[in-house]
Structure formats: structure tokens, C-alpha cells
C-alpha atoms as a PDB file:
ATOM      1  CA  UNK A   1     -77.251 173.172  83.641  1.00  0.00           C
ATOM      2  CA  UNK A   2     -79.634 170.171  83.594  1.00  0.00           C
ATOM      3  CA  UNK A   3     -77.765 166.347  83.568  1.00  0.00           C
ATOM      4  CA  UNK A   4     -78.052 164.881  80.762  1.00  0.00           C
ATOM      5  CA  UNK A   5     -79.788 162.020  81.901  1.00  0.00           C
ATOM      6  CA  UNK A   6     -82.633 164.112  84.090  1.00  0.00           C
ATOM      7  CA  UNK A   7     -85.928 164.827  82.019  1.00  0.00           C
ATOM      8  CA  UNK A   8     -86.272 167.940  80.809  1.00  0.00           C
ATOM      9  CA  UNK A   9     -88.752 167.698  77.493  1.00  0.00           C
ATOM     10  CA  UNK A  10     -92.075 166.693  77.048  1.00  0.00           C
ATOM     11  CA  UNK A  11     -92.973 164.057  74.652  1.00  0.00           C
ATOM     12  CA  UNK A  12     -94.328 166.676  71.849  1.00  0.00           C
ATOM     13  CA  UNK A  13     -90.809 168.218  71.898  1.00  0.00           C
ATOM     14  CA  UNK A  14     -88.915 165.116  72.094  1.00  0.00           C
ATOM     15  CA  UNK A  15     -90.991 164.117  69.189  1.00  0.00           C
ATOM     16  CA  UNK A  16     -90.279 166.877  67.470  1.00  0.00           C
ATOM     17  CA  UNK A  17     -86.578 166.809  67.902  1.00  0.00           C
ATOM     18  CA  UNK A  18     -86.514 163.387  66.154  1.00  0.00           C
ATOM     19  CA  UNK A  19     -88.883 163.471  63.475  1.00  0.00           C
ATOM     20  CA  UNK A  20     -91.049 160.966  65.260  1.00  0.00           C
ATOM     21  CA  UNK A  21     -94.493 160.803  65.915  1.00  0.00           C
ATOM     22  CA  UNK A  22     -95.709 160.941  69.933  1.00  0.00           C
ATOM     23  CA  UNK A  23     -97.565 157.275  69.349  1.00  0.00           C
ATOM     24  CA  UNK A  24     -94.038 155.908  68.329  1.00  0.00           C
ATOM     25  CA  UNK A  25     -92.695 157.337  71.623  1.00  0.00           C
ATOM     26  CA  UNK A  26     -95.429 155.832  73.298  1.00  0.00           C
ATOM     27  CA  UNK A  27     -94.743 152.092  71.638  1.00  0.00           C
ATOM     28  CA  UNK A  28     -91.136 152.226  72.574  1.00  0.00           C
ATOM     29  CA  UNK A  29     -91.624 152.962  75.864  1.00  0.00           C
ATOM     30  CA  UNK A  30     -93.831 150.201  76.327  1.00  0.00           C
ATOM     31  CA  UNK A  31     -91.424 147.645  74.353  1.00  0.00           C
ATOM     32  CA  UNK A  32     -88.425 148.805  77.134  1.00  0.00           C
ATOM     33  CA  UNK A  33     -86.362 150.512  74.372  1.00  0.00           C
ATOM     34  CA  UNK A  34     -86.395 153.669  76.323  1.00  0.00           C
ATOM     35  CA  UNK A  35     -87.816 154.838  80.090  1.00  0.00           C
ATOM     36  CA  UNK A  36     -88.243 158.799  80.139  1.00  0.00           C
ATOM     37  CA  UNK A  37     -88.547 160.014  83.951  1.00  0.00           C
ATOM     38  CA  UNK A  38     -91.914 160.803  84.756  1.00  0.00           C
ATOM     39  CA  UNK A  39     -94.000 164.002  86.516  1.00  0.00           C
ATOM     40  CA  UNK A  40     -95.611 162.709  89.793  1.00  0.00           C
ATOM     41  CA  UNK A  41     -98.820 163.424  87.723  1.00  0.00           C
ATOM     42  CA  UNK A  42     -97.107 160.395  84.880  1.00  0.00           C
ATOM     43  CA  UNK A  43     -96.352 162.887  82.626  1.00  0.00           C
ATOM     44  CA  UNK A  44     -93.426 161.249  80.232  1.00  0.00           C
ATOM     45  CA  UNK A  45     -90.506 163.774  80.351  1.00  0.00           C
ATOM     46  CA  UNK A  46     -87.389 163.522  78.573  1.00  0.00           C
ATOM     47  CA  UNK A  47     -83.642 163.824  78.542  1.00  0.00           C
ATOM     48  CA  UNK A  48     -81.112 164.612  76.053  1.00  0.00           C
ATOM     49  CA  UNK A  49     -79.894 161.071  76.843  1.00  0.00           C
ATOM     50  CA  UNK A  50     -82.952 159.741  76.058  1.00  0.00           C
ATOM     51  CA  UNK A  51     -83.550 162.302  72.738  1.00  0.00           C
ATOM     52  CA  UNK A  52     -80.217 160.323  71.711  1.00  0.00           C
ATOM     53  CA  UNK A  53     -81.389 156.861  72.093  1.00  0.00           C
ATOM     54  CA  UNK A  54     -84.473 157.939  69.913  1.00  0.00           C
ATOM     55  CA  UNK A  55     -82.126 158.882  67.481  1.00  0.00           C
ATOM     56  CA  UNK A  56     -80.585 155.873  67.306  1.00  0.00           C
ATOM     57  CA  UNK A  57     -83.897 153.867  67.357  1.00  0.00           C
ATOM     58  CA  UNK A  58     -84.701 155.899  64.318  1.00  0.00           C
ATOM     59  CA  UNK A  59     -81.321 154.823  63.006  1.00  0.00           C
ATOM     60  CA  UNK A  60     -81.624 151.389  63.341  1.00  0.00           C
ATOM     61  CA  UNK A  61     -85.329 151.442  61.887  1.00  0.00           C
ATOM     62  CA  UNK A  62     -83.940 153.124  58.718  1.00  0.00           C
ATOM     63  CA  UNK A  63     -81.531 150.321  58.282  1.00  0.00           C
ATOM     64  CA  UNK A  64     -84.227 147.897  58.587  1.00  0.00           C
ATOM     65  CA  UNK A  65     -83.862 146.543  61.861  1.00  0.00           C
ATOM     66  CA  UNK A  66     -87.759 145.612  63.712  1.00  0.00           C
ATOM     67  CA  UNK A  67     -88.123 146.224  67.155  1.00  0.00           C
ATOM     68  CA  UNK A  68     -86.810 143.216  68.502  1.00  0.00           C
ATOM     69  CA  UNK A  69     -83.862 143.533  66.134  1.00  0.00           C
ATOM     70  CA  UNK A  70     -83.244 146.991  67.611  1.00  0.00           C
ATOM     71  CA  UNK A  71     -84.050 145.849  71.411  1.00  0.00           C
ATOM     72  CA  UNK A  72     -81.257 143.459  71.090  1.00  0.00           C
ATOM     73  CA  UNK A  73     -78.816 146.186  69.325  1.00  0.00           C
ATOM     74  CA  UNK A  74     -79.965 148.788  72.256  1.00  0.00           C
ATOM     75  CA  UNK A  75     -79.349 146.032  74.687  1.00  0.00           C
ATOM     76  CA  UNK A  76     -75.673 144.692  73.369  1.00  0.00           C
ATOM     77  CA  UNK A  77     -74.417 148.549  73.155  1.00  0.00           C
ATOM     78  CA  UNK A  78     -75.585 149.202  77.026  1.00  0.00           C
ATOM     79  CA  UNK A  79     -73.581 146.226  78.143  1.00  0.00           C
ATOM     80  CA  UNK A  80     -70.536 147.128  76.027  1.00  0.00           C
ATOM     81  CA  UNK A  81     -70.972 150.580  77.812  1.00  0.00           C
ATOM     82  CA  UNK A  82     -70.978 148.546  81.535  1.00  0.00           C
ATOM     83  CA  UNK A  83     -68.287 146.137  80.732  1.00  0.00           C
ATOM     84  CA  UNK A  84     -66.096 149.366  79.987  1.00  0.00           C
ATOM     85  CA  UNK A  85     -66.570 150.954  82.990  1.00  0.00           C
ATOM     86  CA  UNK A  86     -65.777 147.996  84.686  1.00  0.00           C
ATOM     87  CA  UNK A  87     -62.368 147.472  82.919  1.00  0.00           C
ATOM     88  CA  UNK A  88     -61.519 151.235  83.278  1.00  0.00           C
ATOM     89  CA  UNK A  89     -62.339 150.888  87.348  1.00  0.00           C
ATOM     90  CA  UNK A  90     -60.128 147.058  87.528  1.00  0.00           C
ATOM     91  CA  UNK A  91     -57.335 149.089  85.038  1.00  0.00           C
ATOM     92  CA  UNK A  92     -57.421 152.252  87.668  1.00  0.00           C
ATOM     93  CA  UNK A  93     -57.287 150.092  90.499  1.00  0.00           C
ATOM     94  CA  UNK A  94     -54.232 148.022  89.033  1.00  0.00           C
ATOM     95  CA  UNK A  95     -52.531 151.215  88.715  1.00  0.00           C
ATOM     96  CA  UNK A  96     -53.046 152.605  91.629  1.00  0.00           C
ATOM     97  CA  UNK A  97     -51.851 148.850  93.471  1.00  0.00           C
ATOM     98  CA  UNK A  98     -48.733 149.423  91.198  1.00  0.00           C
ATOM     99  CA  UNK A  99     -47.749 152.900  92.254  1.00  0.00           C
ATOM    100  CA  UNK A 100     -48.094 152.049  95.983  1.00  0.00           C
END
């Protein structure tokens, strides 16, 4: 089974899966709100990790948010996401100093 974050669909399909048009994929790529893997020929492909991100891009545009509105959004939930792993690695290794 493929990892979630490895590249698996090409942008037609990924497209598809969102109700998006292949030009929109293209714009967001080139604004930073997503980065698909690419083919060594630069074909864009796709993970389900990215298919969720356009999701939520599509999200965010239907409640009204522009692009740089939704950049910022994209960018505050990724660092929420890093600043919990951090505080689960400092709580695991206060537990571990505790039991020792």
C-alpha cells in the first residue's frame, strides 16, 4: 500500500477527485499552497495527502477566503500540526525521564 504522502495520481484524476479544474491545480501549485511530487520527466503526480489539501483549498474558497487568505489558513494549520509533534516528543520524553 502506497504512503499517503507519495504521489500516486495524475493531475486529471486529482482534478477529478475534487471537482476542480487542472488550470486551478496548476495556479496553486505555483502560489505554494500545495507541491505534488513530480515524474523525472516533471510530470505533477499526486497523493492522497495532497487530494486532501485540495479539498480543503476548495473549502476555504467556498467560504470566501482568496488565495492569500487561504495561504495563511494552510500555513497556520501546518504549524499547529509541527508544534504538536513537538509537544507530544518533549511530553514522551518527560515521561520516559520520570519512569527512570
Amino acid at each position: 500500500m502506497a504512503a499517503r504522502d507519495h504521489g500516486v495520481y495524475a493531475i486529471s484524476v486529482a482534478a477529478a477527485m475534487v471537482s476542480m479544474e487542472i488550470q486551478n491545480l496548476r495556479v496553486y501549485e505555483r502560489r505554494g499552497l500545495l507541491t505534488p511530487d513530480r515524474t523525472a520527466g516533471g510530470t505533477r503526480l499526486y497523493s492522497a495527502d495532497d487530494v486532501e489539501r485540495l479539498e480543503r483549498i476548495r473549502d476555504l474558497l467556498a467560504d470566501g477566503l482568496n488565495l492569500a487568505g487561504i495561504a495563511r489558513v494552510l500555513e497556520l494549520e501546518d504549524e499547529v500540526v509541527r508544534l504538536r509533534s513537538r509537544l507530544d516528543r518533549a511530553e514522551g520524553r518527560a515521561a520516559g525521564e520520570q519512569s527512570a
